[in-house]
N, C-alpha and C. Protein backbone atom coordinates (compact mmCIF):
# COMPACT_ATOMS: atom_id res chain seq x y z
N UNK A 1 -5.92 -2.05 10.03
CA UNK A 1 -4.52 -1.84 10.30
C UNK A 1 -4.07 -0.56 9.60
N UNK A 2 -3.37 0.41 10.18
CA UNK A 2 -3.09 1.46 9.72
C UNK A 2 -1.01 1.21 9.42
N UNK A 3 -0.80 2.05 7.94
CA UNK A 3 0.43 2.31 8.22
C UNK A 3 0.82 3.15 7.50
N UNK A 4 2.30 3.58 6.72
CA UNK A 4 2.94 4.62 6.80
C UNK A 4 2.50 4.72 5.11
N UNK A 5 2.31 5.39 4.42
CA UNK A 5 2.06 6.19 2.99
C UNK A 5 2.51 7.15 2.95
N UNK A 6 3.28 7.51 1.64
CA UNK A 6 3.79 9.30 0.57
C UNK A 6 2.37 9.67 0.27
N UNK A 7 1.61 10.48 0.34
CA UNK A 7 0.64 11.24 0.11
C UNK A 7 1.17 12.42 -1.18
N UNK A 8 0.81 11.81 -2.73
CA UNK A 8 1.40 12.68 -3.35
C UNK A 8 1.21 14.11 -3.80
N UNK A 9 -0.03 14.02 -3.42
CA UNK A 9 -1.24 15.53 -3.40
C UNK A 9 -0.23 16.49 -2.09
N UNK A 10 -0.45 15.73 -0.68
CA UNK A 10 0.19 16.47 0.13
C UNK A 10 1.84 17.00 0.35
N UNK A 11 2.27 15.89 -0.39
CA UNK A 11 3.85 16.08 -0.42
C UNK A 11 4.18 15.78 0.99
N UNK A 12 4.22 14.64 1.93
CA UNK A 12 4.22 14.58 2.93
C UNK A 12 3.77 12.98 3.29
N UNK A 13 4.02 12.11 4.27
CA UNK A 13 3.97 10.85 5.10
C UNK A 13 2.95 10.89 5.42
N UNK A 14 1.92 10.51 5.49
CA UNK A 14 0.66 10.05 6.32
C UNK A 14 0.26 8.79 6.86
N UNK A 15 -0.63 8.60 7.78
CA UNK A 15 -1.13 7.13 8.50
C UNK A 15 -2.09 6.80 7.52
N UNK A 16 -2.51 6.10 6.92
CA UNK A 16 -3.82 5.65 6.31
C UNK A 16 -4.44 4.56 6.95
N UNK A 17 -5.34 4.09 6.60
CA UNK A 17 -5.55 2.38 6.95
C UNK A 17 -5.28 1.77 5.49
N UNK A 18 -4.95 0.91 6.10
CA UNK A 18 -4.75 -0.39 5.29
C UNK A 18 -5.98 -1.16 4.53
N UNK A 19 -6.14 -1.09 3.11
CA UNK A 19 -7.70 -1.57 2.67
C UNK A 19 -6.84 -2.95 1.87
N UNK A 20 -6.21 -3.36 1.01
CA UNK A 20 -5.76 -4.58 0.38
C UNK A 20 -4.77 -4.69 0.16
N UNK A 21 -4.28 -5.67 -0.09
CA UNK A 21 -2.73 -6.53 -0.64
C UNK A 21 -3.30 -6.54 -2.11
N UNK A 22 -2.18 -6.04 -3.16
CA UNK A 22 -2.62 -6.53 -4.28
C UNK A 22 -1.03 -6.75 -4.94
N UNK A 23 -0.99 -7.09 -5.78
CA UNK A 23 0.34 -7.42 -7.11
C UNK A 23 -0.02 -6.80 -8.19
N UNK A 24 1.35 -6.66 -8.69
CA UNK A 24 1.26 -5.68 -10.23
C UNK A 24 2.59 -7.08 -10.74
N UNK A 25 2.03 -6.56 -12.63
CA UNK A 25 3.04 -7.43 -12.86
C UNK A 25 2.72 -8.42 -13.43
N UNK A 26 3.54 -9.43 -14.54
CA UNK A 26 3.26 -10.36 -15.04
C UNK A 26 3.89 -11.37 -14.42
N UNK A 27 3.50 -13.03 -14.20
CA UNK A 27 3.86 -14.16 -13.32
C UNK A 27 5.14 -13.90 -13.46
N UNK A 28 6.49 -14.19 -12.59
CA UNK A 28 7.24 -14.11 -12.23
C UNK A 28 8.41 -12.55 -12.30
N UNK A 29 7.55 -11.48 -12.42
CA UNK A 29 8.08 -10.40 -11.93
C UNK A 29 6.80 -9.68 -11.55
N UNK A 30 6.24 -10.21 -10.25
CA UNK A 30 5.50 -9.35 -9.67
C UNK A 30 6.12 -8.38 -8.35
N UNK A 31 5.16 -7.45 -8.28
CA UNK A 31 5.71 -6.55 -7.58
C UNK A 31 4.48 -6.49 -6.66
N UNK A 32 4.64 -6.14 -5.02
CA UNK A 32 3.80 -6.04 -4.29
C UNK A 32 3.35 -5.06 -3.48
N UNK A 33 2.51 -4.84 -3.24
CA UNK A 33 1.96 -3.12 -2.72
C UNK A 33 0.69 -3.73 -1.72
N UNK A 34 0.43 -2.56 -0.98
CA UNK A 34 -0.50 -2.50 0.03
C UNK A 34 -1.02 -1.07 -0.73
N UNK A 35 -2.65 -1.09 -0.43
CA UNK A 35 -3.43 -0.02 -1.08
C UNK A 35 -4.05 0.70 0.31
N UNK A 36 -3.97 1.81 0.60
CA UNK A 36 -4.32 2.81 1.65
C UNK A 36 -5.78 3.20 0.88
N UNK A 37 -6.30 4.36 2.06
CA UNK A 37 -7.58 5.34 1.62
C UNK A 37 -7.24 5.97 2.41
N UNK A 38 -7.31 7.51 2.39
CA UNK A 38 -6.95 8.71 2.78
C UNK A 38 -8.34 8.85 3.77
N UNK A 39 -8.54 9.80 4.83
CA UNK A 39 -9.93 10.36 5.48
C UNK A 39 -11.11 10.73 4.52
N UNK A 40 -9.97 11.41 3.09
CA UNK A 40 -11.14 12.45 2.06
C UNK A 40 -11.11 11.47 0.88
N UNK A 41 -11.23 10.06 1.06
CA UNK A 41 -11.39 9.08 -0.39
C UNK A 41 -10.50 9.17 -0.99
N UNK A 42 -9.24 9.54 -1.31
CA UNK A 42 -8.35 9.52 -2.24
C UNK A 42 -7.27 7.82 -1.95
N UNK A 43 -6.79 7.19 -2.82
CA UNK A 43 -6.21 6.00 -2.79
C UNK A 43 -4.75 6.39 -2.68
N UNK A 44 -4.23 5.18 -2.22
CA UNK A 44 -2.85 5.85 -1.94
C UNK A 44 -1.93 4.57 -2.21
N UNK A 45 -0.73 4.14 -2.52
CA UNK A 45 -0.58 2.77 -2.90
C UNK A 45 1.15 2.72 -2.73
N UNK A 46 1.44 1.82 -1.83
CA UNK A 46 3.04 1.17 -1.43
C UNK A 46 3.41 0.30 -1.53
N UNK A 47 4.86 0.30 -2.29
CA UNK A 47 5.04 -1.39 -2.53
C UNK A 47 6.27 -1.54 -1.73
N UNK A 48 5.79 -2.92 -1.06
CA UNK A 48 6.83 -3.59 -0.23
C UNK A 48 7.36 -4.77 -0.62
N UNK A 49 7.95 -5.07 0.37
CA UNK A 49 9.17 -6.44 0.18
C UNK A 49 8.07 -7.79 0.11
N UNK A 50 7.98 -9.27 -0.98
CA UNK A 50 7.20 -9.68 -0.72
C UNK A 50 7.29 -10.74 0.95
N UNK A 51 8.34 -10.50 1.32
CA UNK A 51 8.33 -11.40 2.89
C UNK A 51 7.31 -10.12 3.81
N UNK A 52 7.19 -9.07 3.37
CA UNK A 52 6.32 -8.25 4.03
C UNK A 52 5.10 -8.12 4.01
N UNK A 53 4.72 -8.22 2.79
CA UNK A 53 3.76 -9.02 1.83
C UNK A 53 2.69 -9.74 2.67
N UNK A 54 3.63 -10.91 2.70
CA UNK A 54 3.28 -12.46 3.15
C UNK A 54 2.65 -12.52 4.07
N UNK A 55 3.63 -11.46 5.47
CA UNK A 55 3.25 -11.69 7.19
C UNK A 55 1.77 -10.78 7.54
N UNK A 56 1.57 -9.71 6.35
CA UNK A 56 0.50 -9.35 6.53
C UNK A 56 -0.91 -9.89 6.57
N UNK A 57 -1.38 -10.06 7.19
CA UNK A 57 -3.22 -10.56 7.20
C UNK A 57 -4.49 -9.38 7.08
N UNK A 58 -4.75 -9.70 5.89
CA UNK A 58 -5.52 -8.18 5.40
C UNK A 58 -6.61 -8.92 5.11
């Protein structure tokens, strides 16, 4: 699944794919992100809403 990433090297929006769901954060203030990979290996990392979270199947 590909979606939208800040590319901070490029300064600019890019498509990535989608590699994991992960959480940051200690139990009850976690925060949630989806982890990208760029074409040239570089990681790329967005945090969303966790109802966005949720509906994803990764």
């Amino acid at each position: 699944m590909k979606d939208t990433f800040y590319d901070v090297k490029l300064r600019k929006k890019v498509e990535a794919e989608v590699v994991e769901k992960v959480t940051y954060g200690e139990p009850g203030k976690e925060r949630y992100a989806l982890r990208g990979k760029t074409d040239d290996g570089r990681n790329l990392t967005k945090f969303v809403k966790k109802a966005d979270w949720d509906a994803l199947s990764i």
